[in-house]
Protein backbone atom coordinates (compact mmCIF):
# COMPACT_ATOMS: atom_id res chain seq x y z
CA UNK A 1 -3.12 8.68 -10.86
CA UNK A 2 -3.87 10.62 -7.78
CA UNK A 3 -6.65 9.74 -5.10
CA UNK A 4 -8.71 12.84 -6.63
CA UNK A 5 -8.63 10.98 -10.12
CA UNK A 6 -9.50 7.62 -8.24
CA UNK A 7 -12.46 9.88 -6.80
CA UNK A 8 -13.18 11.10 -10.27
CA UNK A 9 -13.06 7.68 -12.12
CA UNK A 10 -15.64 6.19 -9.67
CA UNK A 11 -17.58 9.04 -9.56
CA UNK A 12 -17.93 9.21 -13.28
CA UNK A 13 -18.32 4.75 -14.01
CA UNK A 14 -21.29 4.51 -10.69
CA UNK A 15 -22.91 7.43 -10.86
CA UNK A 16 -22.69 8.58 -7.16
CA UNK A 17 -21.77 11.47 -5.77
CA UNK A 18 -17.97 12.54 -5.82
CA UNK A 19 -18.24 13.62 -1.82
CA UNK A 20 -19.80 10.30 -1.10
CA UNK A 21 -17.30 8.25 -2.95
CA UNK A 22 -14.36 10.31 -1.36
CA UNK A 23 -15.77 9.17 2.10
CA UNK A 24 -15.52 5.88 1.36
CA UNK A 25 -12.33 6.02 -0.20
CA UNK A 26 -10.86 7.58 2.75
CA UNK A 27 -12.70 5.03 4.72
CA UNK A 28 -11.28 2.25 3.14
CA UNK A 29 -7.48 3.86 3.39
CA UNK A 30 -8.21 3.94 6.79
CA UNK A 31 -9.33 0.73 7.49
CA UNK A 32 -6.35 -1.05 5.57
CA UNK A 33 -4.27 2.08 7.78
CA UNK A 34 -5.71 0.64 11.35
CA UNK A 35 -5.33 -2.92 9.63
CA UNK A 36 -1.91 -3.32 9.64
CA UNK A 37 -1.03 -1.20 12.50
CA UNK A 38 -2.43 -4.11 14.50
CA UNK A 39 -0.41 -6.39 12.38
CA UNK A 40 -3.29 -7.68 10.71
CA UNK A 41 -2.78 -7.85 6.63
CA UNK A 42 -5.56 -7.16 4.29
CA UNK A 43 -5.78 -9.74 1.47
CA UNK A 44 -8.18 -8.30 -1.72
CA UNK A 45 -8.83 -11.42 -4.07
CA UNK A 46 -8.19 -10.41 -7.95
CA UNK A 47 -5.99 -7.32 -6.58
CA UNK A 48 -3.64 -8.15 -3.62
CA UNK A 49 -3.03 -8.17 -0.77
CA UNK A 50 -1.08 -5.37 1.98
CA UNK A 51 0.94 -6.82 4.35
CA UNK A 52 2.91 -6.21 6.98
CA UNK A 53 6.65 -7.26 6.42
CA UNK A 54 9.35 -7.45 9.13
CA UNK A 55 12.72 -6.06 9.00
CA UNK A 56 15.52 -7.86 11.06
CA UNK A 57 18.24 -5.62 13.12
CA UNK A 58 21.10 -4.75 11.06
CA UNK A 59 24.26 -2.39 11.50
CA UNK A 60 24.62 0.23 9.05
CA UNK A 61 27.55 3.05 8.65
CA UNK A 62 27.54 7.13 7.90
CA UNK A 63 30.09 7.11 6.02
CA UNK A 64 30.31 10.75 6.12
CA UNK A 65 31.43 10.29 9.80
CA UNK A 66 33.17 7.11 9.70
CA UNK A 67 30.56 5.39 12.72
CA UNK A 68 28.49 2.73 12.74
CA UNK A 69 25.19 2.35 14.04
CA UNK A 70 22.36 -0.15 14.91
CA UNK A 71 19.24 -0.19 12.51
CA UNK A 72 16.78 -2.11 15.21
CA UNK A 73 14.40 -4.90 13.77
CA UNK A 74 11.41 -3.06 12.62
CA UNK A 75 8.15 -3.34 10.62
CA UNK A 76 7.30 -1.63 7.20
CA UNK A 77 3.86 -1.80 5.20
CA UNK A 78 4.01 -3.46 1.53
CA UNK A 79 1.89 -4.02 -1.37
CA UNK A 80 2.26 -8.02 -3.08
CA UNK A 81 -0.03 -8.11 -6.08
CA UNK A 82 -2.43 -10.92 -6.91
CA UNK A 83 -0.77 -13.11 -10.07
CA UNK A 84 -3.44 -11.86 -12.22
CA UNK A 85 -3.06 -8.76 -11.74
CA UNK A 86 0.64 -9.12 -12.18
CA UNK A 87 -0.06 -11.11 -15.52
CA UNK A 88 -2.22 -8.03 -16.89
CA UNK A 89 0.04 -5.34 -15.85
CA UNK A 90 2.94 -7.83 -17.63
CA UNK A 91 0.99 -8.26 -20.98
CA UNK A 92 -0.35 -4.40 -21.42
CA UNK A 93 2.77 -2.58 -20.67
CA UNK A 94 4.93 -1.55 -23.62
């Protein structure tokens, strides 16, 4: 499902206009965005919550070249799903 579907699918079960919703789902992308570029996660009862996840320093090797080099410690966005919605997802896949 692609944000324009998203768009579509609101669009279609509210009843407002597909520019308006588009606004606010950009909005909201960039609000989670600025959210955890500050290091600040966004928790969504029912749904989840994105979070901000630290990666420690590690050495890594090309092995193409034969070298070694330092990964420093670093931060990467994630997604952890509420239990619920893991439990749905579990029981409606096939």
């Amino acid at each position: 499902m692609t944000k324009a579907d998203i768009v579509n699918e609101i669009s279609k079960n509210t009843g407002i206009e597909k520019i308006t919703v588009q606004k606010t789902v950009e909005a909201f992308m960039e609000a989670v965005k600025d959210s955890l570029v500050s290091e600040k996660n966004v928790y969504l009862r029912g749904f989840g919550s994105f979070i901000v996840k630290k990666r420690a320093k590690k050495t890594a090797r090309n092995i193409s070249k034969n070298t070694t080099l330092i990964i420093p410690e670093h931060f990467i966005p994630a997604f952890k799903p509420a239990k619920s919605f893991v439990t749905k997802v579990k029981s409606n896949v096939k």
